[in-house]
PDB file of N, CA and C in Angstrom:
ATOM      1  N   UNK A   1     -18.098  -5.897  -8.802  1.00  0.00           N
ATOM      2  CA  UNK A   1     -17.180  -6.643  -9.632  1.00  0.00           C
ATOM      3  C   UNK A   1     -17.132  -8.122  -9.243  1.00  0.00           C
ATOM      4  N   UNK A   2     -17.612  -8.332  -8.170  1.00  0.00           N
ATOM      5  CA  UNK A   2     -17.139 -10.216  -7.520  1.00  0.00           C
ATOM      6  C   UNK A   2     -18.459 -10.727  -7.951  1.00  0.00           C
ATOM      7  N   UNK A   3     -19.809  -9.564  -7.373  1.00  0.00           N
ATOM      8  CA  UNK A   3     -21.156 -10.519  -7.831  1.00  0.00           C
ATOM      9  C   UNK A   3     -21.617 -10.079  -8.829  1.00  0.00           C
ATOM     10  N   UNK A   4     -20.878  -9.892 -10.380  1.00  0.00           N
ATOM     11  CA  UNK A   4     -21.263 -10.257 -11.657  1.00  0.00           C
ATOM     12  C   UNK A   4     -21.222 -11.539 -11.656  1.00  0.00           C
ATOM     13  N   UNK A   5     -20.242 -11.926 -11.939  1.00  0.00           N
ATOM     14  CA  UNK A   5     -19.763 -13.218 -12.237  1.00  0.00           C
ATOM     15  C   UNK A   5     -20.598 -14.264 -11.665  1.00  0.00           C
ATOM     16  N   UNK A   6     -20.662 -13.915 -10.663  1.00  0.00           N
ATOM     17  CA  UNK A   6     -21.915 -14.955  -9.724  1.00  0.00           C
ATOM     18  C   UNK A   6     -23.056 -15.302 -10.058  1.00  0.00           C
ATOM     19  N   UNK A   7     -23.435 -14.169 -10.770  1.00  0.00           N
ATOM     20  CA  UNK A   7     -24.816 -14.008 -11.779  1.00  0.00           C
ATOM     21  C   UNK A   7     -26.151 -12.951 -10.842  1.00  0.00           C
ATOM     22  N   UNK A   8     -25.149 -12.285  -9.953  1.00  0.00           N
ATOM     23  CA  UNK A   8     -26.051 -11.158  -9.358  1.00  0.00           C
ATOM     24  C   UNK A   8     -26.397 -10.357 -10.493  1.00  0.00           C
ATOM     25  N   UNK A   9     -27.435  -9.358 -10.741  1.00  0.00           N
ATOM     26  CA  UNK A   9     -27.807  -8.596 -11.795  1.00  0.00           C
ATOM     27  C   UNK A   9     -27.096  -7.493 -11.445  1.00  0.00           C
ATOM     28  N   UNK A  10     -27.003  -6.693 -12.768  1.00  0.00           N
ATOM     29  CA  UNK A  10     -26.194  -5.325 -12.816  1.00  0.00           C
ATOM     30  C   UNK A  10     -26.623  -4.424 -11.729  1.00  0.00           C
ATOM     31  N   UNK A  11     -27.876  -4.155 -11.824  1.00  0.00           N
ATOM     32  CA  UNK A  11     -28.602  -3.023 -10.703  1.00  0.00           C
ATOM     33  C   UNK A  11     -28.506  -3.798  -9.422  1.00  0.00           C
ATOM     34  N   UNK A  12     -28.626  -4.824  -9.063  1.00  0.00           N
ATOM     35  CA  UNK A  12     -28.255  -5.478  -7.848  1.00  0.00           C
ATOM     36  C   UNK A  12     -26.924  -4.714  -7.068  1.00  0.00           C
ATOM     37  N   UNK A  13     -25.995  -5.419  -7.882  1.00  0.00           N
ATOM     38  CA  UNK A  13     -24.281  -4.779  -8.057  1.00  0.00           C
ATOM     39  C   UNK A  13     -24.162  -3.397  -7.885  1.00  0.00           C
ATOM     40  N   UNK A  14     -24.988  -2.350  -8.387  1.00  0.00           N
ATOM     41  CA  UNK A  14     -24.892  -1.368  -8.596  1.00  0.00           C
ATOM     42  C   UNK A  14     -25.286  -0.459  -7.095  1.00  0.00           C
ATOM     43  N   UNK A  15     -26.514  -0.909  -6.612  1.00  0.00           N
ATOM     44  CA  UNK A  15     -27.191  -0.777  -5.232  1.00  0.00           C
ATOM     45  C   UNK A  15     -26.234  -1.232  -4.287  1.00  0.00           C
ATOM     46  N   UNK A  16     -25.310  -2.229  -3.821  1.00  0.00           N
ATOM     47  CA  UNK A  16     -24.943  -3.121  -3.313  1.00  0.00           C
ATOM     48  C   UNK A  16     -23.438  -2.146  -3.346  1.00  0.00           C
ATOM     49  N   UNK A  17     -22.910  -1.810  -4.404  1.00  0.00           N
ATOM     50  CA  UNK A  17     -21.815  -0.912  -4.678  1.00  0.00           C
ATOM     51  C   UNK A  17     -21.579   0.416  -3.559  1.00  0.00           C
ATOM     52  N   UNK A  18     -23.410   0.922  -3.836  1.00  0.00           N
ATOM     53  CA  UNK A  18     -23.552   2.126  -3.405  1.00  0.00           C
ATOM     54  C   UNK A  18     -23.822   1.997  -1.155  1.00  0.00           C
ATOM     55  N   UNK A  19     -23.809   0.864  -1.768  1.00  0.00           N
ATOM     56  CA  UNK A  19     -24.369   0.841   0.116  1.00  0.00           C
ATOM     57  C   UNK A  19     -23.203   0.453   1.298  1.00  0.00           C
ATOM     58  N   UNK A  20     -22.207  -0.068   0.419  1.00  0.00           N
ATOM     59  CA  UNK A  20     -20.648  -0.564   0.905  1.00  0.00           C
ATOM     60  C   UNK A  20     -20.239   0.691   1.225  1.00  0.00           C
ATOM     61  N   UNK A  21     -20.327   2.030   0.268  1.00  0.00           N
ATOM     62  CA  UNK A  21     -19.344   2.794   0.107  1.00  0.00           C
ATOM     63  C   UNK A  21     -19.989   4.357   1.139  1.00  0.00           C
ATOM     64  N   UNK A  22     -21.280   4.163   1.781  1.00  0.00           N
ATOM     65  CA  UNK A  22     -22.036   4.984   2.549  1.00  0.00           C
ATOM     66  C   UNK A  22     -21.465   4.933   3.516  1.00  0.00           C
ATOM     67  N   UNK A  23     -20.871   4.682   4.456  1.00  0.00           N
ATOM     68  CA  UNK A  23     -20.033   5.023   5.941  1.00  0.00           C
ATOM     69  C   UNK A  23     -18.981   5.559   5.396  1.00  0.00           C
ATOM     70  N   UNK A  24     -18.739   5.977   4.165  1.00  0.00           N
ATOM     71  CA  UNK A  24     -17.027   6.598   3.958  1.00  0.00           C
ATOM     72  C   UNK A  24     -17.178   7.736   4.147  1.00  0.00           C
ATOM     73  N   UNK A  25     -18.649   8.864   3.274  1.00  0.00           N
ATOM     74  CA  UNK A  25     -19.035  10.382   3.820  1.00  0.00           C
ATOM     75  C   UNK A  25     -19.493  10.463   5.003  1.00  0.00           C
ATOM     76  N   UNK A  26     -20.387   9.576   5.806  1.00  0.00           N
ATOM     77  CA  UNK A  26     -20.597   9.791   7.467  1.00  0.00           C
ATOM     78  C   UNK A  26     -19.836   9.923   7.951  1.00  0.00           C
ATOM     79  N   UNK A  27     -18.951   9.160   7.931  1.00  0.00           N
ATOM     80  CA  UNK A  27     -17.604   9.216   9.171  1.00  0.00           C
ATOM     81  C   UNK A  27     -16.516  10.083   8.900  1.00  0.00           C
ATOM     82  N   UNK A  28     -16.700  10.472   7.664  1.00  0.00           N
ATOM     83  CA  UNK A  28     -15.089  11.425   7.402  1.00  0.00           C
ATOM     84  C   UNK A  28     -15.497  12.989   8.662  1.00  0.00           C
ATOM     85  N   UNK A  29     -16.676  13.124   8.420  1.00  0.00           N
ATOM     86  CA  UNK A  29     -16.632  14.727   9.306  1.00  0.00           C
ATOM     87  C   UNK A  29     -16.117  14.181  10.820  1.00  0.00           C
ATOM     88  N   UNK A  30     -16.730  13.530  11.107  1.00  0.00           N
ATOM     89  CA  UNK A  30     -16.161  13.184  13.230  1.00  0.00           C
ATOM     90  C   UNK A  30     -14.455  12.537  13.072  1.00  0.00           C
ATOM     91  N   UNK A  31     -14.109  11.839  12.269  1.00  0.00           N
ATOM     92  CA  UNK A  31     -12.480  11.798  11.978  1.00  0.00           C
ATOM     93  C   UNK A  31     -12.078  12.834  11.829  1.00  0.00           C
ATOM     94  N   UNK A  32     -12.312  13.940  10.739  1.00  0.00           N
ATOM     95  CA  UNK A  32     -11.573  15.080  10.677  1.00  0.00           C
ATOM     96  C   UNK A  32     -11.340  15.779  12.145  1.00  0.00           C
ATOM     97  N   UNK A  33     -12.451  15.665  13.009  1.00  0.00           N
ATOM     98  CA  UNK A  33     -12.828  16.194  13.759  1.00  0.00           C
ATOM     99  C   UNK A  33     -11.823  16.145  15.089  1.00  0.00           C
ATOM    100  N   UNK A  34     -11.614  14.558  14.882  1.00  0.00           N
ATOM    101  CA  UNK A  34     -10.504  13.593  15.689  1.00  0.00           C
ATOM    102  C   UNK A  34      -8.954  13.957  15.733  1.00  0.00           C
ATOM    103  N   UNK A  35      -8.585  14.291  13.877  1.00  0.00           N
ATOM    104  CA  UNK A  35      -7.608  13.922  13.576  1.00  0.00           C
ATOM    105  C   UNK A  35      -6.842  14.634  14.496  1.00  0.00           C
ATOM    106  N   UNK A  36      -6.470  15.791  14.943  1.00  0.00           N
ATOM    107  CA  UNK A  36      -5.805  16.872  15.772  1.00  0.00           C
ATOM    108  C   UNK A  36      -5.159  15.730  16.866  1.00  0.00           C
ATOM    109  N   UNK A  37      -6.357  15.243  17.912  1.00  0.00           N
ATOM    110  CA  UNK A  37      -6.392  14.545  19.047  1.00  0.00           C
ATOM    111  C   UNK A  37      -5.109  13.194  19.132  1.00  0.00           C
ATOM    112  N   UNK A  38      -5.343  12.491  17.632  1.00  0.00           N
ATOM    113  CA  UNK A  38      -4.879  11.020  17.543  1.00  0.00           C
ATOM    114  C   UNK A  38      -3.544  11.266  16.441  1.00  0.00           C
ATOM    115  N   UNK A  39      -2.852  12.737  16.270  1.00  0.00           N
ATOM    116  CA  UNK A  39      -1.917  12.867  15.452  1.00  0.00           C
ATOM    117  C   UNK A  39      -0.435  12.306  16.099  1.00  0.00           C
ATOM    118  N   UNK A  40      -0.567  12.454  17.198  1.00  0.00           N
ATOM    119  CA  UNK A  40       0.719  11.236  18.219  1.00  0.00           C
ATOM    120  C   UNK A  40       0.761  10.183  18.069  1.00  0.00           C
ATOM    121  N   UNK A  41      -0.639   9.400  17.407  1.00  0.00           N
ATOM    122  CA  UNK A  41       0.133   8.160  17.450  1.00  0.00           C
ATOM    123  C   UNK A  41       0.207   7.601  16.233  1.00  0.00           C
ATOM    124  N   UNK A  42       0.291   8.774  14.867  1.00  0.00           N
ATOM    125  CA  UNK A  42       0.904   8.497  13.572  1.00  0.00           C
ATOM    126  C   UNK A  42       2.099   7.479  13.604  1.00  0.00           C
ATOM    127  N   UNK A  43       2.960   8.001  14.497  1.00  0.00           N
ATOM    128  CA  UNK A  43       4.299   7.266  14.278  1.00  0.00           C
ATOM    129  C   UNK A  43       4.225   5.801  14.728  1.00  0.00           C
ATOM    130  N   UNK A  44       3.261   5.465  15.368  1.00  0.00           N
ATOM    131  CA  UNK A  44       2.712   4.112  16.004  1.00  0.00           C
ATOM    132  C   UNK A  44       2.004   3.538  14.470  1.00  0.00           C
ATOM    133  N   UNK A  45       1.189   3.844  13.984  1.00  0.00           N
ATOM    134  CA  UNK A  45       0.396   3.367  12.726  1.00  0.00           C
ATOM    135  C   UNK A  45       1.571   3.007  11.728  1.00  0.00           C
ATOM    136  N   UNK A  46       2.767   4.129  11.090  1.00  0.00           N
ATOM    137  CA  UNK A  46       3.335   3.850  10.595  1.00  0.00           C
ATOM    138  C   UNK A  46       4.375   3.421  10.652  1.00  0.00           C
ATOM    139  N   UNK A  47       4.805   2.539  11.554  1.00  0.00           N
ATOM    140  CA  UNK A  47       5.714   1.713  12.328  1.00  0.00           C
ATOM    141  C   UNK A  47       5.383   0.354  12.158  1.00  0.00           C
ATOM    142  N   UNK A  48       3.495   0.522  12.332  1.00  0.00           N
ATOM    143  CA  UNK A  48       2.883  -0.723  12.246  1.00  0.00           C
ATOM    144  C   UNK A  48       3.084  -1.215  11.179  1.00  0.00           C
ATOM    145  N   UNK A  49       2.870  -0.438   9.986  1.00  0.00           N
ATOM    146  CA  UNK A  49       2.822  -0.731   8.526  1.00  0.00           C
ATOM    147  C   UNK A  49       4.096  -1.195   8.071  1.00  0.00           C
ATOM    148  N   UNK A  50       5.057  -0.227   8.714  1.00  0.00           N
ATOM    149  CA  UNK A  50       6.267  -0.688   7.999  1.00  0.00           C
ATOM    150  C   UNK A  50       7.020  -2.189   8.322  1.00  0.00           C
ATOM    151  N   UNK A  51       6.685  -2.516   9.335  1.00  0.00           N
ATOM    152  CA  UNK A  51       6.762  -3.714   9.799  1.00  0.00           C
ATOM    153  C   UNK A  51       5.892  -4.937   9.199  1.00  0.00           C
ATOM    154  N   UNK A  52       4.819  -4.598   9.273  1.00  0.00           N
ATOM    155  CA  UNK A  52       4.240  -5.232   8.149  1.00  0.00           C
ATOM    156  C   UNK A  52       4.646  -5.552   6.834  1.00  0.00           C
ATOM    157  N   UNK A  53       4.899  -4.883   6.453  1.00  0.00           N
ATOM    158  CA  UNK A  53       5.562  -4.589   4.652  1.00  0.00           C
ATOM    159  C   UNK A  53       6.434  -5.528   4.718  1.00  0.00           C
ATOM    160  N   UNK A  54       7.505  -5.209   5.903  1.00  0.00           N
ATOM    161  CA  UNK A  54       8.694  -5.893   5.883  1.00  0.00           C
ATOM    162  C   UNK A  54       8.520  -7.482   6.024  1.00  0.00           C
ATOM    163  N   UNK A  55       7.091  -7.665   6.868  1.00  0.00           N
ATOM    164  CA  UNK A  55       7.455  -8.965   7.462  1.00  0.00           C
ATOM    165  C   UNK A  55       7.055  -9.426   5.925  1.00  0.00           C
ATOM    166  N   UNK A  56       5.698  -9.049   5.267  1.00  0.00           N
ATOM    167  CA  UNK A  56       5.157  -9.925   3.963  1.00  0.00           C
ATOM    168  C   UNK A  56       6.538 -10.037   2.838  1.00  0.00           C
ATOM    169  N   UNK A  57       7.571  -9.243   2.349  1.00  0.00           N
ATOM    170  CA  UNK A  57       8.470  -8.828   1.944  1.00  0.00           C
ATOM    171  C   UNK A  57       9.581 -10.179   2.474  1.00  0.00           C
ATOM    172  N   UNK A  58      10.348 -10.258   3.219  1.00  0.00           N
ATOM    173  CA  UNK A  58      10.814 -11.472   4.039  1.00  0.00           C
ATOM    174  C   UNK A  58      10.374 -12.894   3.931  1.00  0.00           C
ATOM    175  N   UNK A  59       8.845 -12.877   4.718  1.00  0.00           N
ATOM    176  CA  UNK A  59       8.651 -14.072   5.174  1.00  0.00           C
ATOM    177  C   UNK A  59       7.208 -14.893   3.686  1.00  0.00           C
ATOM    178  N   UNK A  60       6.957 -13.904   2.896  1.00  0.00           N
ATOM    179  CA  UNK A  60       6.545 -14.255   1.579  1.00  0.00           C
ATOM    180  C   UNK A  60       6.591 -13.835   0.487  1.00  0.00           C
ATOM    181  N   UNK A  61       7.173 -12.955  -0.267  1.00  0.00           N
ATOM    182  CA  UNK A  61       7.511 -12.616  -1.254  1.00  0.00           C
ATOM    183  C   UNK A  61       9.131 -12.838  -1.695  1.00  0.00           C
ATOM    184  N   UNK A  62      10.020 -13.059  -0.639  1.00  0.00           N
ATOM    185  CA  UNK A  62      10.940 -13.707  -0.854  1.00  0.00           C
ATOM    186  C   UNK A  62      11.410 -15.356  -0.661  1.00  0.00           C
ATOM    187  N   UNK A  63      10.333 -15.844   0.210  1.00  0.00           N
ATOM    188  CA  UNK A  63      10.629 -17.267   0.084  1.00  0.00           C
ATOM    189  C   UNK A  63      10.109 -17.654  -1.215  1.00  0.00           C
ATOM    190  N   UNK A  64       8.345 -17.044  -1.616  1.00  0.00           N
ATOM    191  CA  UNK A  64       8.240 -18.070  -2.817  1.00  0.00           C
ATOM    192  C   UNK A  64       9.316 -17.429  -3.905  1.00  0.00           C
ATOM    193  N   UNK A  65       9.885 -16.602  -4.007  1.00  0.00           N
ATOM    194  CA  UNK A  65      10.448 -15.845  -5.267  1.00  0.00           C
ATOM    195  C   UNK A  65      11.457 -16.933  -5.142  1.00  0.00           C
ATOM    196  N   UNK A  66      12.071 -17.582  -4.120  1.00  0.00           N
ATOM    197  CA  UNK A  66      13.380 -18.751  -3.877  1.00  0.00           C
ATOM    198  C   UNK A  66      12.611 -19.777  -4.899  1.00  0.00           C
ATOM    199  N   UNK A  67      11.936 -20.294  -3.826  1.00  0.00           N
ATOM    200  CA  UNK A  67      10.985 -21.502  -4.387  1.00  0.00           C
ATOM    201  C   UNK A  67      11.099 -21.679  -6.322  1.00  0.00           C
ATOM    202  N   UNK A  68      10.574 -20.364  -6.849  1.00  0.00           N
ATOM    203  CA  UNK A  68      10.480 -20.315  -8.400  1.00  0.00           C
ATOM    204  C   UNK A  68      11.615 -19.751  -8.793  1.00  0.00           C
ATOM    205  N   UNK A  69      12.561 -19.305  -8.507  1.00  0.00           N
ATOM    206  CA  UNK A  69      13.491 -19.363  -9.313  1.00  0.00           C
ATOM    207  C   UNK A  69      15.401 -19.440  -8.810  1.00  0.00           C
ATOM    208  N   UNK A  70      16.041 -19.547  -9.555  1.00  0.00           N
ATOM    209  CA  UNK A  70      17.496 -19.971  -9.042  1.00  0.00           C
ATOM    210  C   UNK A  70      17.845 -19.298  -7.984  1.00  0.00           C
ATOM    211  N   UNK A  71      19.128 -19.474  -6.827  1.00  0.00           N
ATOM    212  CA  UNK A  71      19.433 -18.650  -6.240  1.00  0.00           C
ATOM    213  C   UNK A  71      20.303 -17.538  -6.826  1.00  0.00           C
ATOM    214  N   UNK A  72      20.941 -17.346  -7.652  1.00  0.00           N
ATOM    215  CA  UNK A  72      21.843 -16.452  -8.428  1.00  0.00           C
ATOM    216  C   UNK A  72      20.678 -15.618  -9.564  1.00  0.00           C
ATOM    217  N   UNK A  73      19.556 -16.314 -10.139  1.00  0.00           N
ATOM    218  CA  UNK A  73      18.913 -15.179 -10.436  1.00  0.00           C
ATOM    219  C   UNK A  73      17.958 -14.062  -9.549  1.00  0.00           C
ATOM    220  N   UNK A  74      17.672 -15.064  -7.992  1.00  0.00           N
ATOM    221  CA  UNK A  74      16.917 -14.382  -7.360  1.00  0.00           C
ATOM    222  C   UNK A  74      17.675 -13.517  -7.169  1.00  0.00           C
ATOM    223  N   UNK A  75      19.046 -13.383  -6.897  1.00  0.00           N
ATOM    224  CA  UNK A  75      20.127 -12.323  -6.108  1.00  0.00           C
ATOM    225  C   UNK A  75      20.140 -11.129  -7.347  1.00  0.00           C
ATOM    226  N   UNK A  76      19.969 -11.580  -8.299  1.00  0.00           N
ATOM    227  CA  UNK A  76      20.313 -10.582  -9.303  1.00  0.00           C
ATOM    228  C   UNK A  76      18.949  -9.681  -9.692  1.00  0.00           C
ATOM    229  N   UNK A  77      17.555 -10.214  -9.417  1.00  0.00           N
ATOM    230  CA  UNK A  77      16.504  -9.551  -9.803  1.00  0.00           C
ATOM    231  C   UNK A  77      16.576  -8.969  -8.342  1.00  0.00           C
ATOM    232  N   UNK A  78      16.570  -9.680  -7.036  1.00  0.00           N
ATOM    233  CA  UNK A  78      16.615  -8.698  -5.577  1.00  0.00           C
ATOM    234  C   UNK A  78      17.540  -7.551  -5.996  1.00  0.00           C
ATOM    235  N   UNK A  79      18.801  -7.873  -6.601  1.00  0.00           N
ATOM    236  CA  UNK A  79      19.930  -6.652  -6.406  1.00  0.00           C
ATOM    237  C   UNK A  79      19.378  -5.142  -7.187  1.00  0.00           C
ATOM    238  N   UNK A  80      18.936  -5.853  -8.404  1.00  0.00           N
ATOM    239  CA  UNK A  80      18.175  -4.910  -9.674  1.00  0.00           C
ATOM    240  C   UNK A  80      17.081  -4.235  -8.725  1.00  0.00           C
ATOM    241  N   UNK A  81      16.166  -4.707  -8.261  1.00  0.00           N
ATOM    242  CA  UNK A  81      14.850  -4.238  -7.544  1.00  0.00           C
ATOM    243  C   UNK A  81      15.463  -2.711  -6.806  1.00  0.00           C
ATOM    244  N   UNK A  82      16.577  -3.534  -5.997  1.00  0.00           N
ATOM    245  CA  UNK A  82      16.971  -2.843  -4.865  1.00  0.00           C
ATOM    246  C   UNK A  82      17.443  -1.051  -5.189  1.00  0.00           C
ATOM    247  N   UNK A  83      18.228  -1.909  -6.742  1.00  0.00           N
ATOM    248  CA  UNK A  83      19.208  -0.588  -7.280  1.00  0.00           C
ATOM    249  C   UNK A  83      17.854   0.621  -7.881  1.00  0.00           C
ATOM    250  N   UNK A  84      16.781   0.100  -8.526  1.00  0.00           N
ATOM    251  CA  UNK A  84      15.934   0.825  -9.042  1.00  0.00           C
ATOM    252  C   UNK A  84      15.233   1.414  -8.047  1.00  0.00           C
ATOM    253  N   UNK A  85      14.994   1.106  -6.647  1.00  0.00           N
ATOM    254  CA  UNK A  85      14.539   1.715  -6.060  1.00  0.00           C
ATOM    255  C   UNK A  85      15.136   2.847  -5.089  1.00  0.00           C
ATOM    256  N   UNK A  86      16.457   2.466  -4.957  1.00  0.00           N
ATOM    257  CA  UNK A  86      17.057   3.930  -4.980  1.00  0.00           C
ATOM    258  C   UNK A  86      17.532   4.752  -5.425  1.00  0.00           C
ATOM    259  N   UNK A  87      17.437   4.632  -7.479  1.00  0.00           N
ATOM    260  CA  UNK A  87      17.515   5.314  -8.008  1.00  0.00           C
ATOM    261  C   UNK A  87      16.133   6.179  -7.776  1.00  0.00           C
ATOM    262  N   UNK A  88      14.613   5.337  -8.277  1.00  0.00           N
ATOM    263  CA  UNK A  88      13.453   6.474  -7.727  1.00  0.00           C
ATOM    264  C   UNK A  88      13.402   7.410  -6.285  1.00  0.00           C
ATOM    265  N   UNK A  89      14.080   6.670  -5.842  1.00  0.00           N
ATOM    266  CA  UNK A  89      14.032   7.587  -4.621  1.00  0.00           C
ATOM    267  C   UNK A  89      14.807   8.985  -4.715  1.00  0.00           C
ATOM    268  N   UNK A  90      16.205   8.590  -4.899  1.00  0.00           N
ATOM    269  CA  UNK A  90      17.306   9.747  -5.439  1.00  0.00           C
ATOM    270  C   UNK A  90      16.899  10.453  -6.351  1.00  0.00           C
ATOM    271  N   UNK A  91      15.714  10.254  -7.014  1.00  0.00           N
ATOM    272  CA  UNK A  91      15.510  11.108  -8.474  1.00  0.00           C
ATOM    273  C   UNK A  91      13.870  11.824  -7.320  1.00  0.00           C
ATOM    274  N   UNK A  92      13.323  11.107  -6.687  1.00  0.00           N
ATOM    275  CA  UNK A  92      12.506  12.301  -6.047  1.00  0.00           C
ATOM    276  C   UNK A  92      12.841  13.186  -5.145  1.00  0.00           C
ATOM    277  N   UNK A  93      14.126  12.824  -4.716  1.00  0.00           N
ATOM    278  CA  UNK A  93      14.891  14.021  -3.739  1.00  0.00           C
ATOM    279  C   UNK A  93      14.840  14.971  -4.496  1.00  0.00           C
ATOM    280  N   UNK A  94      15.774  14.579  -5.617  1.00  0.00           N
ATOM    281  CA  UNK A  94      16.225  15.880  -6.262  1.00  0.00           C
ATOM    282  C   UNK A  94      14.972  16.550  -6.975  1.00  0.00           C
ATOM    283  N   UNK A  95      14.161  15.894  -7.566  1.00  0.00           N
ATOM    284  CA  UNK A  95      12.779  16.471  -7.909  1.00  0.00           C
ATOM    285  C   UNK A  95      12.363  17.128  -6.835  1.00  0.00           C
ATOM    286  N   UNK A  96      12.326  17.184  -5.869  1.00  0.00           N
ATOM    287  CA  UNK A  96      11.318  18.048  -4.963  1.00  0.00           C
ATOM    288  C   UNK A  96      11.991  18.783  -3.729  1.00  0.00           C
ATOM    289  N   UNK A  97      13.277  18.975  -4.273  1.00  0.00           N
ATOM    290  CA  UNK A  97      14.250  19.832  -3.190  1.00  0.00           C
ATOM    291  C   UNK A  97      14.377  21.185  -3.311  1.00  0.00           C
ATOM    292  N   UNK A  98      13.986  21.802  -2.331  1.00  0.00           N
ATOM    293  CA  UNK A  98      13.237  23.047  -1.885  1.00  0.00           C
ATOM    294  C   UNK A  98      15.072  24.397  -2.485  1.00  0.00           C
ATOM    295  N   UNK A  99      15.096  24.788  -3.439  1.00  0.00           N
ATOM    296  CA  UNK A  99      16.063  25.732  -3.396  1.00  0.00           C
ATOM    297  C   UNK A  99      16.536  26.667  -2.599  1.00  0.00           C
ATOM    298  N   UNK A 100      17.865  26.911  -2.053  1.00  0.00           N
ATOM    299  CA  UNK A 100      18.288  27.661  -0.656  1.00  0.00           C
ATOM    300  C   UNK A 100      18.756  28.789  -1.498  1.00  0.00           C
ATOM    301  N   UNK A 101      17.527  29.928  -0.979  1.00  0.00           N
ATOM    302  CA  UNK A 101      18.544  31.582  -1.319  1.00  0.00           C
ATOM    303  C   UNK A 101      18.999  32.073  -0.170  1.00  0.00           C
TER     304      UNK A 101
END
C-alpha cells in the first residue's frame, strides 16, 4: 500500500507484501511453545500498555484537542466520551454475565 504510490509495480508490492509477512508462521510454533513459561509476566506487558495509552491520552490527545477547540466544549465532548464509554462497558457486563443457578 505505501510503494504503489511511489510507483513500485503491483507484483513488486505483491512479493514485498509476501516477504514482510513470512516470520509471522515461523515464529508462532516456538512462541506457542514459550507461552506457558512467560505467562507471569502478562501483567507486566499489560501494565506497560496501559500506561502507555494513558500517557498518549493525557500528554497528546488531550492537549491538541485544547489547542483546537474551546475549553467548555472540550469538557463537554471529554464528559460525552467518558459517559459513552461506560455505558459500552455496562452494556458488555450485562451482555456476557454468566447466569447463577
Amino acid at each position: 500500500l505505501v510503494l504503489v504510490p511511489r510507483g513500485v509495480s503491483k507484483l513488486r508490492t505483491f512479493v514485498w507484501a509476501i516477504c514482510t509477512s513470512l516470520p509471522q508462521p515461523l515464529i508462532a510454533v516456538p512462541v506457542y511453545m514459550f507461552v506457558d513459561k512467560f505467562v507471569v509476566w502478562e501483567p507486566v506487558g499489560l501494565g506497560f500498555a496501559a500506561g502507555a495509552m494513558f500517557w498518549v491520552a493525557c500528554f497528546e490527545l488531550i492537549a491538541d484537542a485544547i489547542k483546537e477547540m474551546s475549553i467548555p466544549l472540550f469538557s463537554f465532548s471529554l464528559s460525552c466520551s467518558f459517559m459513552g464509554m461506560m455505558l459500552i462497558s455496562a452494556y458488555i457486563d450485562v451482555a456476557t454475565a454468566q447466569p447463577t443457578a
